[in-house]
Protein backbone atom coordinates (compact mmCIF):
# COMPACT_ATOMS: atom_id res chain seq x y z
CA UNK A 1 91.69 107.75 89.31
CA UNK A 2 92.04 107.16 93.10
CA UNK A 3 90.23 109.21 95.17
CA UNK A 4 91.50 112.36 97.21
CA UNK A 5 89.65 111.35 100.54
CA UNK A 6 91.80 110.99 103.97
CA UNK A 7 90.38 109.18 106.73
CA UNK A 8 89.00 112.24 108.22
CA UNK A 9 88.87 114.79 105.18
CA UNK A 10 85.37 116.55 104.39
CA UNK A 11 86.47 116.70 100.85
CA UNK A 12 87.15 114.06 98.29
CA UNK A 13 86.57 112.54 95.54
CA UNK A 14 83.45 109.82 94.63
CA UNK A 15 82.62 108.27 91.70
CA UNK A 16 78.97 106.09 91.21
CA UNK A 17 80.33 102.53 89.87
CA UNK A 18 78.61 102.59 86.15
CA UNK A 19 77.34 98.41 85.95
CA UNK A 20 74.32 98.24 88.32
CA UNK A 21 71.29 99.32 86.62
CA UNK A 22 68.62 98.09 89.07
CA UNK A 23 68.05 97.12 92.95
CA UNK A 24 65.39 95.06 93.56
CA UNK A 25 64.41 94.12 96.99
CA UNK A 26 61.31 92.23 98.15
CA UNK A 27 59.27 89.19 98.30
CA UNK A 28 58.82 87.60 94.49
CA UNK A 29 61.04 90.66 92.86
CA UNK A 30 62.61 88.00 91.15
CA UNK A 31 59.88 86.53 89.39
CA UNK A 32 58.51 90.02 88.93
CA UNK A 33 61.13 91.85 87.43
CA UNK A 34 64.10 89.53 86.22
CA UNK A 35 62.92 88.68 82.36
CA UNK A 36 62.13 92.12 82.08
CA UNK A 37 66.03 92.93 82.29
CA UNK A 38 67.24 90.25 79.86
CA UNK A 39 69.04 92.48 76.62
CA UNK A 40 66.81 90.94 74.38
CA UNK A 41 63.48 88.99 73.32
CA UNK A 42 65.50 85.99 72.06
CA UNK A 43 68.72 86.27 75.07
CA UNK A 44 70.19 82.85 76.12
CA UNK A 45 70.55 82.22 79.68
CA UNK A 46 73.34 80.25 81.81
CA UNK A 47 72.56 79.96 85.55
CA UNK A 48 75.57 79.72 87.55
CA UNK A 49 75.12 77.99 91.08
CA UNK A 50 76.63 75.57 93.69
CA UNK A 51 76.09 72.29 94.04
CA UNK A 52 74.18 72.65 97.34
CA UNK A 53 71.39 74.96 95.77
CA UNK A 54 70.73 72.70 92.90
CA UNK A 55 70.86 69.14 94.78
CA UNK A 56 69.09 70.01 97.98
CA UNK A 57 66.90 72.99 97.10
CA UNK A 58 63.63 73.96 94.88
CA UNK A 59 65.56 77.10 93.80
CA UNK A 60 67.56 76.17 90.82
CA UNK A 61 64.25 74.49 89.09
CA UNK A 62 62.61 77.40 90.63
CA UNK A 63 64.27 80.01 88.01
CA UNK A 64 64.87 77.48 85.39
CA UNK A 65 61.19 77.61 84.78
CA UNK A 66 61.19 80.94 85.42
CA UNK A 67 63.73 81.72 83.00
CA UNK A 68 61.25 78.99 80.56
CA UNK A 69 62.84 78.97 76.63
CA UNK A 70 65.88 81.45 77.93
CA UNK A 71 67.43 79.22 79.58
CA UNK A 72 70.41 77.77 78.27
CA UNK A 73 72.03 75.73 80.65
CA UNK A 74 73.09 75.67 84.39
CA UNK A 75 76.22 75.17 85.89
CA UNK A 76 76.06 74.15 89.58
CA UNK A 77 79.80 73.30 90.50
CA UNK A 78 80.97 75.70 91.86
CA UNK A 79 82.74 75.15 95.59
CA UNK A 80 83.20 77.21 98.34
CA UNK A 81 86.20 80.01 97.37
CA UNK A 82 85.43 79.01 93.60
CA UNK A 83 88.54 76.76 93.00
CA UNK A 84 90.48 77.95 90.06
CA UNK A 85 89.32 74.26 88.33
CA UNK A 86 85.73 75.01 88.76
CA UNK A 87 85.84 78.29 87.20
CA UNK A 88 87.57 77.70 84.54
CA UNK A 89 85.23 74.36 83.80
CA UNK A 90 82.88 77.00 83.74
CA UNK A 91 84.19 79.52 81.94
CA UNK A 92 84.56 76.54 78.95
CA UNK A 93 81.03 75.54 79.45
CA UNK A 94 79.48 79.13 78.93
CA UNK A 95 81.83 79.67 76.09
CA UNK A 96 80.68 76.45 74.15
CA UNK A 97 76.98 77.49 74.57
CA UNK A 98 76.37 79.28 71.28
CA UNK A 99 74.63 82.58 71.60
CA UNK A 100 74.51 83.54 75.59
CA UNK A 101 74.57 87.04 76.69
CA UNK A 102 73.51 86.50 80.00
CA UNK A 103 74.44 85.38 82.95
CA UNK A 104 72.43 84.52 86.37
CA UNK A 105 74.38 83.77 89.65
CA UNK A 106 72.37 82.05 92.31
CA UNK A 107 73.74 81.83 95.44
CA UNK A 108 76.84 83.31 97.55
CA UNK A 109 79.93 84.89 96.93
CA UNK A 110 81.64 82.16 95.14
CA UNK A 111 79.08 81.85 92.17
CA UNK A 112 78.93 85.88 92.11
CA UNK A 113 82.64 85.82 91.80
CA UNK A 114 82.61 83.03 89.39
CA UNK A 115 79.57 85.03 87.30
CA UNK A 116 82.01 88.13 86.94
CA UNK A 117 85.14 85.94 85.92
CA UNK A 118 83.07 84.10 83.30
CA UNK A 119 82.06 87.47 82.15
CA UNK A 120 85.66 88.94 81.90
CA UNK A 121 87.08 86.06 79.87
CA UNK A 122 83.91 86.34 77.86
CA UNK A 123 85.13 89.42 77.00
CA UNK A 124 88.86 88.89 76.35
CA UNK A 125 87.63 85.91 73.71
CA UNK A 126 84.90 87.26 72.09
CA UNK A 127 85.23 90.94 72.68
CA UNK A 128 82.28 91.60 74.88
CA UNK A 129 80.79 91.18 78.32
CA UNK A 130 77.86 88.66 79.47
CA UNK A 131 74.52 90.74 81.23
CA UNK A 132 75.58 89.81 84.96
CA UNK A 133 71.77 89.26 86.41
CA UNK A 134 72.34 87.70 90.26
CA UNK A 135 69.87 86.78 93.04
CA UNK A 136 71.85 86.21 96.33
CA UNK A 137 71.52 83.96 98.96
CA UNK A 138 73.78 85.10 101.78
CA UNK A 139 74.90 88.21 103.02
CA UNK A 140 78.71 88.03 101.76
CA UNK A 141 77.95 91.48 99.32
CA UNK A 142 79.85 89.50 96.51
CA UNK A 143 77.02 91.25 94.31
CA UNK A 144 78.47 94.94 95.82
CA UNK A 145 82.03 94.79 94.32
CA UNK A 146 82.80 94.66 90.13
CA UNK A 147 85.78 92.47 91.46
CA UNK A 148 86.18 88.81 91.28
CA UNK A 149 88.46 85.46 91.43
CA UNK A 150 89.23 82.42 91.88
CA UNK A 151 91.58 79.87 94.42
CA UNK A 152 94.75 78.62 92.54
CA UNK A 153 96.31 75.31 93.33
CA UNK A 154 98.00 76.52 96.32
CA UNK A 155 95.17 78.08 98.65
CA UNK A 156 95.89 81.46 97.37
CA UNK A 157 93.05 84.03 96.29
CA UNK A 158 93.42 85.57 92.28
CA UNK A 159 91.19 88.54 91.62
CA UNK A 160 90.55 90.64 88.90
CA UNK A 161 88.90 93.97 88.73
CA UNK A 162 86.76 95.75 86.03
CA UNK A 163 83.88 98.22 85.88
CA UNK A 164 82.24 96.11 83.17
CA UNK A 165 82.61 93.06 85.25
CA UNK A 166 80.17 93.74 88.21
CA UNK A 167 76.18 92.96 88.14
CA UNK A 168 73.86 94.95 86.19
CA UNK A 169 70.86 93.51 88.60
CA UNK A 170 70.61 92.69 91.68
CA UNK A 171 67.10 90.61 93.32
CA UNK A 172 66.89 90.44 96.82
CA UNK A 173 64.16 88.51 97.08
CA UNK A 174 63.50 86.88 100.46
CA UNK A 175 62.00 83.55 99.30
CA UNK A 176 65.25 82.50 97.91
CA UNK A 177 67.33 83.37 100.95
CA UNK A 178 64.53 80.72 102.76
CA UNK A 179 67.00 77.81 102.35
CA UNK A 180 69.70 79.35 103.46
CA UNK A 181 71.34 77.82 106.31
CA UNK A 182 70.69 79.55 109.59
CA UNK A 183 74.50 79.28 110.14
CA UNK A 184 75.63 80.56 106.92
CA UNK A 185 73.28 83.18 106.79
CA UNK A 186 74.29 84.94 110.04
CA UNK A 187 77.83 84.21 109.93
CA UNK A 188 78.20 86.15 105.92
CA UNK A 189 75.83 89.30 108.15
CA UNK A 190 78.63 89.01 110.22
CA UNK A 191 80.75 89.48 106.68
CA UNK A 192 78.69 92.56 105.71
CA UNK A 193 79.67 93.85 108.96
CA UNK A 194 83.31 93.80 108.33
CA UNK A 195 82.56 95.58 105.15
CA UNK A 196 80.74 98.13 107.34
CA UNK A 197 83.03 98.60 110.21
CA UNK A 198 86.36 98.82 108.11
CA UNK A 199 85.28 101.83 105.84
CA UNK A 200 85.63 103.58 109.12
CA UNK A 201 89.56 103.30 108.83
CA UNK A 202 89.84 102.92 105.45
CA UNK A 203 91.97 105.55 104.12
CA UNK A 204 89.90 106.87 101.33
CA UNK A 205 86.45 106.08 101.99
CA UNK A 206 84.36 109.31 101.47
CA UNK A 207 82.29 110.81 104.25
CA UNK A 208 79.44 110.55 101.74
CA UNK A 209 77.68 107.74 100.79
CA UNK A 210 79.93 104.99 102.20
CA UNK A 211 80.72 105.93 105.69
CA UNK A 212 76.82 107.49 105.54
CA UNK A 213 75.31 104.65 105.31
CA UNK A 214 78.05 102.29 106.91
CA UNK A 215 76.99 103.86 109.98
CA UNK A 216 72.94 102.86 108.89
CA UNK A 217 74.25 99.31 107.83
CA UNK A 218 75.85 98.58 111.26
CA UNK A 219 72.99 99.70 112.92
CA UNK A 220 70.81 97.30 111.23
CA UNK A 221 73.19 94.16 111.49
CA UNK A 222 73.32 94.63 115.23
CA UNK A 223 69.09 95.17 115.59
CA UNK A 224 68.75 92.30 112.88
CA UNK A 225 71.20 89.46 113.17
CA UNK A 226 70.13 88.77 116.85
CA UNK A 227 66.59 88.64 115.35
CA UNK A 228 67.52 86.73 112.27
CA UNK A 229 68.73 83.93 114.92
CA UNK A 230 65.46 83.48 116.70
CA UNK A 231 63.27 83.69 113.19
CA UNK A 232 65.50 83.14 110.35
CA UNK A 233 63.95 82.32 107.19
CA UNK A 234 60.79 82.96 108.32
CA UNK A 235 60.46 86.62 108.87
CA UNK A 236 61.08 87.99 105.30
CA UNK A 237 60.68 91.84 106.85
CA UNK A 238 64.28 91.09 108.95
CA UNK A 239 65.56 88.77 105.90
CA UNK A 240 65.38 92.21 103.65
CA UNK A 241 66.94 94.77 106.15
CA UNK A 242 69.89 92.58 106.32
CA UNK A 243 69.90 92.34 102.28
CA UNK A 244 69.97 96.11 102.17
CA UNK A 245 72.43 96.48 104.96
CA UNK A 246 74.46 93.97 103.12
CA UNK A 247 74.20 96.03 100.34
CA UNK A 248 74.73 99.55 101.71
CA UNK A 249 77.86 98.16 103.86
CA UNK A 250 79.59 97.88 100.41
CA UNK A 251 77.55 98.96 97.68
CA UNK A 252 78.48 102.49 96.93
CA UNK A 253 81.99 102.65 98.20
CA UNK A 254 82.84 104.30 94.35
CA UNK A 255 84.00 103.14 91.68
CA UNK A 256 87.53 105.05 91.99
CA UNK A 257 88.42 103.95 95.76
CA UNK A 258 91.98 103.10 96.02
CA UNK A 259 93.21 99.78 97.85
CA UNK A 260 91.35 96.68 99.53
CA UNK A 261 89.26 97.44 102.54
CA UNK A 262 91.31 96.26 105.87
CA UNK A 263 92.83 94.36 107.94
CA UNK A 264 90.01 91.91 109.18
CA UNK A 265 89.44 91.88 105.71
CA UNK A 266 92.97 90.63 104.37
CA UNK A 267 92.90 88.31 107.72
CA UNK A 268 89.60 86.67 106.38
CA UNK A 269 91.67 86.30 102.57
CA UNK A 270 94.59 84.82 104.55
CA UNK A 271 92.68 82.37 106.51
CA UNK A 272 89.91 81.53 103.95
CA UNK A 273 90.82 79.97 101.24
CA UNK A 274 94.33 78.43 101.94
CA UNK A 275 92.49 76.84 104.92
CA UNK A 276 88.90 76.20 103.31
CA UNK A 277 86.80 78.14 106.38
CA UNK A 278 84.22 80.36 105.19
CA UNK A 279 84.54 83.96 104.92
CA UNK A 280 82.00 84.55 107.60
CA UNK A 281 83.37 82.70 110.18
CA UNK A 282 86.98 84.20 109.33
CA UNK A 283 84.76 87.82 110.08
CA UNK A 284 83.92 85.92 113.47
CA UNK A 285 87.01 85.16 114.57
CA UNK A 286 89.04 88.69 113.31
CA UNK A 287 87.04 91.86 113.45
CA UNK A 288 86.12 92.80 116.82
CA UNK A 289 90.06 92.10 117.77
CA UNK A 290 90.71 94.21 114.80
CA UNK A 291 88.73 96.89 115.60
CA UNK A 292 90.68 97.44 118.71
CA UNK A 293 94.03 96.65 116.95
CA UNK A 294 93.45 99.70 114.69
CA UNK A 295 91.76 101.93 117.47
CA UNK A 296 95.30 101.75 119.31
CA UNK A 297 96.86 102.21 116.29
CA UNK A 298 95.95 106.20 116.13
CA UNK A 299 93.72 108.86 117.58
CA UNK A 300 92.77 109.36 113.94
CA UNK A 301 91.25 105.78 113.55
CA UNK A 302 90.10 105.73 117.40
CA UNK A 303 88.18 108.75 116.54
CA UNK A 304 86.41 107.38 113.44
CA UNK A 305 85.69 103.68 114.61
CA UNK A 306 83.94 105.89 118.14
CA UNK A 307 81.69 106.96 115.87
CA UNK A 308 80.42 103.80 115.19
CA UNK A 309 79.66 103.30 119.46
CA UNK A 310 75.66 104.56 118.73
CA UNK A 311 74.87 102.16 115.95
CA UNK A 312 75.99 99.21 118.14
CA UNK A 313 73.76 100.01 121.16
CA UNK A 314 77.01 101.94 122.95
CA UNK A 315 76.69 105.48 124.80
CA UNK A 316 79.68 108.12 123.65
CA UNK A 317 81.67 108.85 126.90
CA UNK A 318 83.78 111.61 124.58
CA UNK A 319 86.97 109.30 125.32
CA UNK A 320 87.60 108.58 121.59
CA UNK A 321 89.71 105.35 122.66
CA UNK A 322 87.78 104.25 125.00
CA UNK A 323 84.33 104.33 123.24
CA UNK A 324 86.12 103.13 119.86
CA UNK A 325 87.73 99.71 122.66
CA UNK A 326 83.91 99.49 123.22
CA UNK A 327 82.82 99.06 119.68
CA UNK A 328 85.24 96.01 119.19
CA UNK A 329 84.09 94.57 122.44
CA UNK A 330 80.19 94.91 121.00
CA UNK A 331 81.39 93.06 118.10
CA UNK A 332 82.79 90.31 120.02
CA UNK A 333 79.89 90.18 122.30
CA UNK A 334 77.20 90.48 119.20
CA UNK A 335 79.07 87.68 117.52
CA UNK A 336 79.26 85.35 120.91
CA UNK A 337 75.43 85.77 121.07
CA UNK A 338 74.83 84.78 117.72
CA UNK A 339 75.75 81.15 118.63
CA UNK A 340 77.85 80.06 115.61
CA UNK A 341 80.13 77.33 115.70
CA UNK A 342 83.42 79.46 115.03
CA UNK A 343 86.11 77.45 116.94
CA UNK A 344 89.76 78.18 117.12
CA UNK A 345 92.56 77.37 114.03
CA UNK A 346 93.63 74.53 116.17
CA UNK A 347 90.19 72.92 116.56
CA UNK A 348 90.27 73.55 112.63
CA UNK A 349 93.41 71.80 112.13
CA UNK A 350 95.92 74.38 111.43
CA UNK A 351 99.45 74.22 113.29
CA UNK A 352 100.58 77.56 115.23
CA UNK A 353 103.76 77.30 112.78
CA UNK A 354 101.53 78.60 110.01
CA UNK A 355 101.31 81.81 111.64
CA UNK A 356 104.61 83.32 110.14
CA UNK A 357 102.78 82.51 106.42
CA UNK A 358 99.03 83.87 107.64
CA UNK A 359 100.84 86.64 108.67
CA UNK A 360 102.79 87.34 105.76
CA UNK A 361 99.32 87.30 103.48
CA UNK A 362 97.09 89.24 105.45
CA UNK A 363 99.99 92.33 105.30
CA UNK A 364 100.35 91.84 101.73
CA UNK A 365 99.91 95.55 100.15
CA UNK A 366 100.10 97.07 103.88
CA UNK A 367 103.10 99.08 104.92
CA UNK A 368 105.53 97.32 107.37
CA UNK A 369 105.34 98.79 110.82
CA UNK A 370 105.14 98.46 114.95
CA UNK A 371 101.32 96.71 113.88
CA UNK A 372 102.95 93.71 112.38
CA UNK A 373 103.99 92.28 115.26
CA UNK A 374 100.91 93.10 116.85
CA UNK A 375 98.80 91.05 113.71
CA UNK A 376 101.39 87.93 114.71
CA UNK A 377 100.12 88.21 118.10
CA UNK A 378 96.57 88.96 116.84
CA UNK A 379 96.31 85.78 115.06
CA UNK A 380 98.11 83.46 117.50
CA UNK A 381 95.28 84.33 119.98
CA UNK A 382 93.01 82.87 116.97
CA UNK A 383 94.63 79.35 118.21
């Protein structure tokens, strides 16, 4: 069932997404609290992680001794965008290991994503789901959405979507976002942003909780990323507010909303994984022009994305255009100050004659309209 909500309707429908049991948050919540929410005394454990985390970090070993005679085996190759060949090597691994019910992800979106696919074709072979435990590492919100997929052959994104699919757990625990690359780290807040800004437009977000505490999240991302710059790993308190804004940019959009989120969003999809550049620089380079792509787009959408002008340090002027132009520019601005190496498509090797084909993705599922020449000129000025 879709829900009834319009993009400025004060009635609606939302429905609470029925896989995540707990929310942890806090330094050592994993070691705390994860064994506790294993299904049984005897479960069997697979970790599943990238190859960065378990070659060049102490956190893989970290929860296989955590995890002590549960553990069952790790699988750490899984690439940026989760390759359809690493997944499915994975998905073969975890269903040779006799006896797992449980799953750990460790790391960003692409092990999340690969956690929930594992899960699903657990499912479809043996009839029933894996626990989905996961501790993240970045700020991508993988951990927010029961969705997940994979990156066929040809650079394009597969995804499939269940309720039983999605985490049961979540630890946001501070010491394992400590190896997190400075880079990476701000650049997927800058992802949890997108999530953030684009419920403001989306057509059937609800009023409450998801544009509620969008407007929180936003707030925080713009106090906390410019912090996270200066001190990042090393103040945990700022490390957690960004987890939870992460988490409440996405978290409790419902389990019934309708559609993808937006255009940034299908811009990041488009760019991402035909063209290997992370998801949080693709945020980078798209939102803020977005945002004032869709505030010209309607007074409806102007009005909703002004609301927004507050949580990113702006002053209302009661010009719904003009304060909702100012939001975008913020965006741009926060993101410039941020000092991430974002670069243009060129600098990243991709020819201006792939815009026709970026193009054609990013409006897959969106009515054709005046906007789509305005997304061609959006993402030639990405050159």
């Amino acid at each position: 069932m879709a829900t009834t909500s319009s993009i400025e309707a004060l009635s609606g429908l939302w429905q609470l997404s029925r896989n995540l049991r707990n929310l942890y948050f806090g330094s050592g919540c994993g070691e705390k609290h994860l064994l506790g929410l294993l299904p049984s005394p005897s479960s069997k454990v697979a970790i599943i992680t990238g190859t960065s985390l378990a070659t060049e970090t102490p956190l893989v070993q970290r929860l296989e001794t955590l995890l002590g005679k549960h553990h069952n085996g790790t699988i750490s190759s899984i690439r940026q965008h989760g390759p359809v060949d690493d997944v499915e090597r994975a998905v073969e691994d975890v269903l040779s290991q006799d006896g797992v019910d449980t799953i750990v992800s460790l790391g960003g979106g692409s092990p999340i994503d690969t956690a929930k696919v594992i899960s699903l074709r657990c499912q479809q072979k043996r009839g029933t789901f894996l626990t989905h435990l996961t501790i993240p590492t970045t700020l991508s919100a993988a951990e927010c959405t029961v969705g997940g997929g994979y990156t066929d052959a040809d650079g394009v994104k597969t995804g499939h979507r269940a309720p039983e699919m999605g985490v049961s757990a979540i630890f946001y625990d501070p010491q394992y976002a400590y190896h997190t690359p400075k880079d990476l780290w701000l650049s997927t807040g800058v992802r949890a942003l997108d999530h953030a800004v684009e419920c403001m437009y989306h057509p059937c977000a609800t009023e409450v909780p998801w544009k509620a505490l969008s407007l929180w999240a936003v707030s925080e991302l713009f106090d906390c990323l410019p912090k996270a710059r200066d001190t990042h790993p090393h103040d945990e308190d700022v490390t957690i507010r960004l987890f939870l804004a992460a988490y409440a940019s996405s978290g409790l959009k419902g389990e019934n909303i309708k559609g993808g989120m937006g255009l940034s969003h299908s811009l990041g999809h488009a760019l991402g994984s035909p063209y290997g550049i992370p998801h949080g620089i693709t945020s980078c380079m798209t939102l803020g022009k977005v945002v004032r792509l869709k505030a010209h787009e309607s007074p409806q959408n102007a009005r909703q994305i002004g609301r927004l002008l507050p949580a990113v340090g702006g002053r209302p002027t009661g010009d719904d255009l003009r304060d909702a132009l100012s939001v975008g520019d913020m965006i741009i601005g926060l993101v410039d100050t941020l000092g991430l190496e974002i670069g243009t498509l060129s600098a990243r090797g991709i020819s201006r004659d792939e815009t026709s084909i970026i193009a054609r993705r990013a409006l897959v599922g969106f009515e054709k309209g005046v906007v789509d020449a305005q997304v061609v000129e959006l993402i030639q000025s990405l050159f």
